[in-house]
Protein backbone atom coordinates (compact mmCIF):
# COMPACT_ATOMS: atom_id res chain seq x y z
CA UNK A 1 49.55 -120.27 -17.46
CA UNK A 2 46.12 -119.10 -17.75
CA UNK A 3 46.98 -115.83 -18.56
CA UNK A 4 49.38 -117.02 -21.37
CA UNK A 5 46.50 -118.56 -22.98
CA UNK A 6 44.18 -115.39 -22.57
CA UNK A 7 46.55 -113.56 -23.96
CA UNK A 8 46.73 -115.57 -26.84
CA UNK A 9 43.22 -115.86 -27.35
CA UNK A 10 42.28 -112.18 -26.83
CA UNK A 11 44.89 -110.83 -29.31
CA UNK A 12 44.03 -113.36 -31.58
CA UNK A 13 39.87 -112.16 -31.17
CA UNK A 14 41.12 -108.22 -31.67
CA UNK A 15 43.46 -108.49 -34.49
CA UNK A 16 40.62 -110.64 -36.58
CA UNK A 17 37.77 -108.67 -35.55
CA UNK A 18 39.20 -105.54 -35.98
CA UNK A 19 40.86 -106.00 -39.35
CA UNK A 20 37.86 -105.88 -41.38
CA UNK A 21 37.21 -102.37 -39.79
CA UNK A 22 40.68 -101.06 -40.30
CA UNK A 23 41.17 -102.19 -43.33
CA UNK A 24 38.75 -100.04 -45.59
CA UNK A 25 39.67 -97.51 -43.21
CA UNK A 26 42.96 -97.58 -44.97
CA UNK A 27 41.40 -97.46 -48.23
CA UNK A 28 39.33 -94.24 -47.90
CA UNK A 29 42.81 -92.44 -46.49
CA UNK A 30 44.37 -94.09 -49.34
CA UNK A 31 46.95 -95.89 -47.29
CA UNK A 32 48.20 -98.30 -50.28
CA UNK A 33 51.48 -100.16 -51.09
CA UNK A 34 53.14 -99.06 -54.06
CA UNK A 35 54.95 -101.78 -55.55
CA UNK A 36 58.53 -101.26 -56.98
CA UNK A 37 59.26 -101.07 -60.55
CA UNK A 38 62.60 -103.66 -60.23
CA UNK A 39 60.51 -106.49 -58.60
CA UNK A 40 58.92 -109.51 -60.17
CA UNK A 41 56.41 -107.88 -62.96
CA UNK A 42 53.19 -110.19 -61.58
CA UNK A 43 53.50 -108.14 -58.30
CA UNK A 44 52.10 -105.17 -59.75
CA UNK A 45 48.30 -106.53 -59.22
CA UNK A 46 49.18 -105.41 -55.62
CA UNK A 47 49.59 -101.99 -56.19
CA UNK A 48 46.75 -100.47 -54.25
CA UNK A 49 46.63 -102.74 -51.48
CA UNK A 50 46.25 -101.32 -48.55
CA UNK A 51 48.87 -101.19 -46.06
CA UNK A 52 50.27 -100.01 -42.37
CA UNK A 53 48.43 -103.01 -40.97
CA UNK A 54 51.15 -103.63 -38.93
CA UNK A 55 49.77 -101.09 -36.13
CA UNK A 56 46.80 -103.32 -35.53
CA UNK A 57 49.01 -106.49 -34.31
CA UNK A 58 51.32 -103.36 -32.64
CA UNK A 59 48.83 -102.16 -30.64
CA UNK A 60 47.26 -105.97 -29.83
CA UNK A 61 50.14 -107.35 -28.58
CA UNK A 62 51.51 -104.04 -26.46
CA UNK A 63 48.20 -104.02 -24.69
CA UNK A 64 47.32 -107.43 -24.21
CA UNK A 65 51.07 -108.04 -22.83
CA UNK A 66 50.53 -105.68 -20.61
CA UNK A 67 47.20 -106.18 -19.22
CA UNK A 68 48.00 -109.72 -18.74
CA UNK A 69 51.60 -109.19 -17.90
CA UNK A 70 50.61 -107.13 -14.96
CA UNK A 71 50.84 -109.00 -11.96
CA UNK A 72 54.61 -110.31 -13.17
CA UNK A 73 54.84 -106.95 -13.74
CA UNK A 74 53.75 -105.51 -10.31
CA UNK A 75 56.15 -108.19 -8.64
CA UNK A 76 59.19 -105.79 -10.39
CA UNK A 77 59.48 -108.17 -13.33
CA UNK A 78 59.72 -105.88 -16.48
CA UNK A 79 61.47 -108.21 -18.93
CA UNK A 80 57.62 -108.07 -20.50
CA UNK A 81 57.59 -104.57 -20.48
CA UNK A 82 60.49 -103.81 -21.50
CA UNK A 83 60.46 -106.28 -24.81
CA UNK A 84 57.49 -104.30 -25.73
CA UNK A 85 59.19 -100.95 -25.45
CA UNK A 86 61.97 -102.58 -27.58
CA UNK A 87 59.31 -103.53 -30.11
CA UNK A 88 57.14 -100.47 -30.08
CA UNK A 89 60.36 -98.19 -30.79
CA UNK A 90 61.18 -100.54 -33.80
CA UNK A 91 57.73 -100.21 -34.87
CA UNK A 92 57.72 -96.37 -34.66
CA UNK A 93 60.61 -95.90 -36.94
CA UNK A 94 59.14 -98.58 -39.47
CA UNK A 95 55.75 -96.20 -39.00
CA UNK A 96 58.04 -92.89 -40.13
CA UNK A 97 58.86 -94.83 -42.87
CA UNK A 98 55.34 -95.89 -43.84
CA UNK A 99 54.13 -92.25 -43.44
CA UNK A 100 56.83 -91.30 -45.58
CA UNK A 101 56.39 -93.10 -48.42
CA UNK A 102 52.32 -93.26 -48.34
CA UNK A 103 52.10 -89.45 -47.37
CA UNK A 104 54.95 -87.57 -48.60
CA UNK A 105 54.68 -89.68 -51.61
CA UNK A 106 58.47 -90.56 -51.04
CA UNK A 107 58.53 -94.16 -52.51
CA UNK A 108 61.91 -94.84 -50.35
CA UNK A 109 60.91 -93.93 -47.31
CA UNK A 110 63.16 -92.89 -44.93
CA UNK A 111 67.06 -92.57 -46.47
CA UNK A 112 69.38 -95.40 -45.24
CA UNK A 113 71.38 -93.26 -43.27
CA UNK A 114 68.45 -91.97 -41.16
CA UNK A 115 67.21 -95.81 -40.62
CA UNK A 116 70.04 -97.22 -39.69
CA UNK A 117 70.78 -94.21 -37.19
CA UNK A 118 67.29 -94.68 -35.95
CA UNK A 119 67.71 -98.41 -35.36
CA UNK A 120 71.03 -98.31 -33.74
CA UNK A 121 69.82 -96.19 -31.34
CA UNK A 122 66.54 -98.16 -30.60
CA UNK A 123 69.02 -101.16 -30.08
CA UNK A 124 71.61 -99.12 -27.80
CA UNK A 125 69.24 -97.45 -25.69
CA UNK A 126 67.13 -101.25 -25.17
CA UNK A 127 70.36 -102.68 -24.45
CA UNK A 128 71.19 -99.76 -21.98
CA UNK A 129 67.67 -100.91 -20.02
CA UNK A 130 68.72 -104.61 -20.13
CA UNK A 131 71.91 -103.42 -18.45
CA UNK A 132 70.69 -101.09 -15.69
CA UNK A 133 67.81 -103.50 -14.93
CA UNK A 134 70.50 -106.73 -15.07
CA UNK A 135 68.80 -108.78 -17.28
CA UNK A 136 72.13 -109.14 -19.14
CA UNK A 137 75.46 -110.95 -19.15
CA UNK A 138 78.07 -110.68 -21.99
CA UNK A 139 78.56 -114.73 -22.06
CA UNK A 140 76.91 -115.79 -24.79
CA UNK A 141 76.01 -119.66 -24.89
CA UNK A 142 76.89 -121.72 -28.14
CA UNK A 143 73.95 -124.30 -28.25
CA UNK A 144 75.20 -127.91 -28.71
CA UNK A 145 78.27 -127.67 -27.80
CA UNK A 146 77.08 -126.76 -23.94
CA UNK A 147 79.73 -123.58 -23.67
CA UNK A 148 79.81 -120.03 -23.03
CA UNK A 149 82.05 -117.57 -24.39
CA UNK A 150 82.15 -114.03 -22.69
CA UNK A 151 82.50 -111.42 -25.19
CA UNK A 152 83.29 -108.78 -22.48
CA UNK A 153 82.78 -105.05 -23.54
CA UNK A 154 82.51 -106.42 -27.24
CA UNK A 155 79.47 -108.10 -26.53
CA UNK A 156 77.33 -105.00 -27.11
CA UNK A 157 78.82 -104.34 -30.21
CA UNK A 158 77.62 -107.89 -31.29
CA UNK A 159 74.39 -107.64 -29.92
CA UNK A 160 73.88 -103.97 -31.45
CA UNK A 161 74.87 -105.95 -34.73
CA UNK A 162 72.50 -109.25 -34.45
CA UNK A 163 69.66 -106.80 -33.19
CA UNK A 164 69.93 -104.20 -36.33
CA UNK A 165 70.52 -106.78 -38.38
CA UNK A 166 67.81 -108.97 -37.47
CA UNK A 167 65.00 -106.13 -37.73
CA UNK A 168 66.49 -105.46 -41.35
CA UNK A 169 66.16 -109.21 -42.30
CA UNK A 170 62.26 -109.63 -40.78
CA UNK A 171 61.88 -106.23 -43.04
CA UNK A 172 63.17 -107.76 -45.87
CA UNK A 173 60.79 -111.14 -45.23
CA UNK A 174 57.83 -109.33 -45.79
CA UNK A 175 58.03 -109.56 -49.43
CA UNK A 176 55.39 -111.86 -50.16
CA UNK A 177 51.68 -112.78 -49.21
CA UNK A 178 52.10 -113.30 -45.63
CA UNK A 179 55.70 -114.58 -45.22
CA UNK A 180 57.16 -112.47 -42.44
CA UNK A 181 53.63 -113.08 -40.55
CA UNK A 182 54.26 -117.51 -41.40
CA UNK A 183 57.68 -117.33 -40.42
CA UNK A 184 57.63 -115.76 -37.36
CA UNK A 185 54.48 -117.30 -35.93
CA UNK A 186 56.60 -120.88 -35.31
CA UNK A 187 59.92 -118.64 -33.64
CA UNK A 188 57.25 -116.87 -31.39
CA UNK A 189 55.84 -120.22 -30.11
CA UNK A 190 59.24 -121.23 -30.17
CA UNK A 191 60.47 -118.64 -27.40
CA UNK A 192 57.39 -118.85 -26.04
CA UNK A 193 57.86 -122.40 -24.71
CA UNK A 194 61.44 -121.11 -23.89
CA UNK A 195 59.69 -118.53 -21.26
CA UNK A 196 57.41 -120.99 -19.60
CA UNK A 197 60.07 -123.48 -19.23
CA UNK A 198 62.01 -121.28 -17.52
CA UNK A 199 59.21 -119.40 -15.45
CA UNK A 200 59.15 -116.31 -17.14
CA UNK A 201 55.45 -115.72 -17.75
CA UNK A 202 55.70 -112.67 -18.39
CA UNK A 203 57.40 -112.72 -21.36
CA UNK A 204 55.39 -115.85 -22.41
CA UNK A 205 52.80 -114.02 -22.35
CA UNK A 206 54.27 -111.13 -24.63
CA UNK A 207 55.28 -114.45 -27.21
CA UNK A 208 51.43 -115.69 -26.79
CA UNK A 209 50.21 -112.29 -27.83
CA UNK A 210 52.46 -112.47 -30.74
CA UNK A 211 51.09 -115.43 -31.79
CA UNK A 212 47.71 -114.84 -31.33
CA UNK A 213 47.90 -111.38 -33.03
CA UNK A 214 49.68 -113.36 -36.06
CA UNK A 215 47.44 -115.68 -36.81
CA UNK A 216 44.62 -113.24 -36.69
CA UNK A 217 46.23 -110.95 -39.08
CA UNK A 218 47.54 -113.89 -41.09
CA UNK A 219 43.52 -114.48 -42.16
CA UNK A 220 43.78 -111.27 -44.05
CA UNK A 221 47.45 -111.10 -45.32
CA UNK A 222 47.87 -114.55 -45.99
CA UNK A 223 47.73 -115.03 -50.19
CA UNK A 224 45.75 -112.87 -52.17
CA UNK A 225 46.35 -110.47 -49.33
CA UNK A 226 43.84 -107.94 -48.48
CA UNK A 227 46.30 -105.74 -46.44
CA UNK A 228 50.11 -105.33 -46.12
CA UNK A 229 51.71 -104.94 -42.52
CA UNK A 230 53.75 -102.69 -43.93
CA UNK A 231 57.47 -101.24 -42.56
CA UNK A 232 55.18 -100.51 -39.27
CA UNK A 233 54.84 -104.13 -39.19
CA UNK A 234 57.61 -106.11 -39.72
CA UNK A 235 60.03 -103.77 -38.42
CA UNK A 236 57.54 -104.29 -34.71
CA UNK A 237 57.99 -108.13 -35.61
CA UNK A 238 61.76 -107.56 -35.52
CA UNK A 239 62.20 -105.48 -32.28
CA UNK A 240 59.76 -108.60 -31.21
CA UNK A 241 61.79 -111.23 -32.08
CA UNK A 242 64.53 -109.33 -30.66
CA UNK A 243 63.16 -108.99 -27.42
CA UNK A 244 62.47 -112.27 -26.95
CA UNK A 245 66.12 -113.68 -27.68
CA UNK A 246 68.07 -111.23 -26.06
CA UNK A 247 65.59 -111.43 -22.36
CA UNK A 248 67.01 -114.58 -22.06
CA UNK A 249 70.05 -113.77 -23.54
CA UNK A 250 70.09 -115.99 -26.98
CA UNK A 251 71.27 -114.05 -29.88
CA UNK A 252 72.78 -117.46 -31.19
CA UNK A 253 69.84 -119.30 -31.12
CA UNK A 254 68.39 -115.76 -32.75
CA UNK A 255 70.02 -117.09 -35.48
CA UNK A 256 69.38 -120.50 -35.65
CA UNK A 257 65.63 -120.15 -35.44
CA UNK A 258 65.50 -116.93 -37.53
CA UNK A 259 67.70 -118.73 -40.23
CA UNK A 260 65.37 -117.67 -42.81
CA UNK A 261 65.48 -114.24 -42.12
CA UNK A 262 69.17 -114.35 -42.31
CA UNK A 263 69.26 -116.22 -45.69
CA UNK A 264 67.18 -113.27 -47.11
CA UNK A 265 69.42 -111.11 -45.91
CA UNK A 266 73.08 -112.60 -47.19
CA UNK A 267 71.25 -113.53 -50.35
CA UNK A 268 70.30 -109.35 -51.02
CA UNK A 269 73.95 -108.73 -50.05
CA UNK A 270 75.58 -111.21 -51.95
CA UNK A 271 73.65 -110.46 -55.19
CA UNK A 272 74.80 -106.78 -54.63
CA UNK A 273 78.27 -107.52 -54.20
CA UNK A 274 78.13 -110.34 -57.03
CA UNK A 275 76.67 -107.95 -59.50
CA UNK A 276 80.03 -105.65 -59.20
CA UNK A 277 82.58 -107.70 -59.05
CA UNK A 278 81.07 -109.24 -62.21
CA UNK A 279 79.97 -106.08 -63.70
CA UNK A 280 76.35 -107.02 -64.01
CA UNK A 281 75.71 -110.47 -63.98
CA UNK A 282 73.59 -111.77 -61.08
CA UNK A 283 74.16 -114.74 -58.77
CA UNK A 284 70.23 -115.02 -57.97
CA UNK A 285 67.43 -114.83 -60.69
CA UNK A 286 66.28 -112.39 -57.58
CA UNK A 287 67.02 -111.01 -54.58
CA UNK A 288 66.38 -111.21 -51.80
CA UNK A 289 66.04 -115.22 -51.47
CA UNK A 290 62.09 -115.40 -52.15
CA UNK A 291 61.74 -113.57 -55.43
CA UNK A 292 64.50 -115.98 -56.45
CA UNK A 293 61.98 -118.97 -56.11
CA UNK A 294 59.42 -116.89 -57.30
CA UNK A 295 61.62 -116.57 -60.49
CA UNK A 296 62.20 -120.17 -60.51
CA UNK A 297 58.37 -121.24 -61.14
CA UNK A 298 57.48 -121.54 -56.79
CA UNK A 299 54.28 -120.11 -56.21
CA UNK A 300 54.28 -117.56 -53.34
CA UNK A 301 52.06 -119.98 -51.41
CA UNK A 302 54.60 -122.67 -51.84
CA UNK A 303 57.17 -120.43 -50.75
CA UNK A 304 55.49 -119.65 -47.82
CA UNK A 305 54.97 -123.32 -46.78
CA UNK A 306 58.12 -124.36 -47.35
CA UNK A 307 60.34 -121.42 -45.72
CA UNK A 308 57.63 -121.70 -42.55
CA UNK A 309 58.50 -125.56 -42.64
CA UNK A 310 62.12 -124.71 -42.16
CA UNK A 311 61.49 -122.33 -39.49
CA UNK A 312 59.54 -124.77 -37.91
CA UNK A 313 61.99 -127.82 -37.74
CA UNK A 314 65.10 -125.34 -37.21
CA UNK A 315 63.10 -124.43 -33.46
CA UNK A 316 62.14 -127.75 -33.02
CA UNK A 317 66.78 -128.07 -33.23
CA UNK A 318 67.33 -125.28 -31.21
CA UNK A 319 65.24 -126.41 -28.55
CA UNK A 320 66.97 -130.02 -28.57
CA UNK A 321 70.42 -127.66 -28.41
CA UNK A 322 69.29 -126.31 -25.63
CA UNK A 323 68.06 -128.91 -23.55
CA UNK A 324 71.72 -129.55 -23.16
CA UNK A 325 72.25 -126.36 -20.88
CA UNK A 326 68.96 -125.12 -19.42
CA UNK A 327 67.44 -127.42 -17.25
CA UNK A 328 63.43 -127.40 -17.83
């Protein structure tokens, strides 16, 4: 336990003292966020700002997990490892996009196709480790209802699906002042608790980094933010979160707890699919789900708040679902 809460403490120290440093480093390489024409008018204030801060809270947690991972991790227990592998590769392909579009000047990054390739094989080859190492089982548990179903072979094309798809979802979170950072503090803690509970310090450790690095980087992207985390970031955050369901093998509760990155994600698709079936009318003021509030009078503080609330009381359920299977 005491290295849980160095970890969190010393990731927390890094990413806040280190930020100030980084962040007019940024400036002079002219590492700024160029904000998109089609989003909400007031956002083009930000234009400028840097970001890529992302690889700060990358490199914070990776390090600190693994310094004080290491004597789980010298015992043969590399869930820890391994979830930041799975986070680090996520990040990478977020930073190709970043360089991309602040670089090459390319405002889209990478194209879809070459994402989506990207991520699918970040997710098979981390579910490939989970396999060879055994740190998997195709029965997925349905919380609350205390059952398993086995999926057999089709349970790695569901968990290539929830993994991809949750990465996108944190990715599309980070649309305002801090949100992806709020949001994902309270699912971090969240699996966190899971991991000590169930004596895996070494990945609570990984989750106590996460935190830690968070909050430190929320004192400088939290509303008016002074740096973005950029794709670097939140796609890291989503290989993150992923790692931490799937080492205990949750992908439902995945869902349940990231319920707000999933509502930003069917909102973007159903205002898509609304728009041409109805040959341009729109279901949302906005998508994806925050620039609809936005549009709706919210400030993007109040947003934040209020979707972190959710978060919050949605792992405080999850946990009370699961205290009907795993005994703590």
């Amino acid at each position: 336990m005491a290295n849980v809460i160095q970890a969190l403490i010393v990731s927390f120290v890094l990413v806040a003292a280190v930020m100030p440093l980084f962040i007019p480093l940024l400036r002079k390489i002219k590492f700024s966020q160029s904000i998109r024409e089609e989003g909400p008018k007031w956002h083009e204030v930000k234009n400028g700002t840097p970001t890529m801060g992302g690889i700060v809270f990358a490199v914070a947690i990776s390090a600190v997990t693994l310094i004080f991972a290491w004597p789980e991790l010298s015992e043969g227990k590399m869930r820890a490892l391994i979830s930041v592998l799975c986070a680090l590769s996520f990040g990478l392909i977020g930073f190709l996009d970043d360089y991309i579009k602040v670089v090459k000047k390319r405002n889209l990054g990478l194209r879809a196709y070459q994402k989506f390739s990207l991520q699918l094989l970040a997710a098979l080859v981390y579910l490939f480790t989970l396999y060879r190492m055994g740190y998997i089982t195709t029965a997925v548990y349905i919380p609350f209802i205390n059952v398993s179903v086995d999926f057999g072979p089709f349970y790695y094309l569901f968990a290539v699906f929830v993994i991809v798809g949750t990465v996108n979802s944190v990715n599309l979170t980070d649309g305002l002042d801090g949100l992806a950072t709020s949001v994902t503090v309270p699912i971090a803690i969240f699996f966190g608790v899971i991991a000590i509970r169930l004596g895996a310090l070494d990945n609570a450790v990984f989750a106590a980094a996460t935190v830690g690095a968070l909050v430190g980087f929320l004192l400088y992207n939290f509303h008016p933010a002074k740096v973005f985390m950029g794709d670097t970031g939140s796609l890291f955050l989503g290989g993150a979160v992923c790692a931490m369901a799937f080492a205990f093998n949750m992908p439902v509760i995945l869902v349940i707890v990231g319920f707000v990155y999933v509502m930003e994600t069917i909102s973007d698709i159903l205002q898509v699919a609304y728009f041409k079936l109805t040959k341009g009318k729109r279901l949302f003021k906005m998508a994806p789900l925050h620039h609809h509030f936005e549009m709706s009078g919210w400030s993007e503080v109040k947003i934040v708040y209020v979707f972190s609330a959710v978060t919050v009381l949605l792992c405080i359920l999850a946990f009370v679902g699961l205290t009907y299977y795993y005994t703590f």
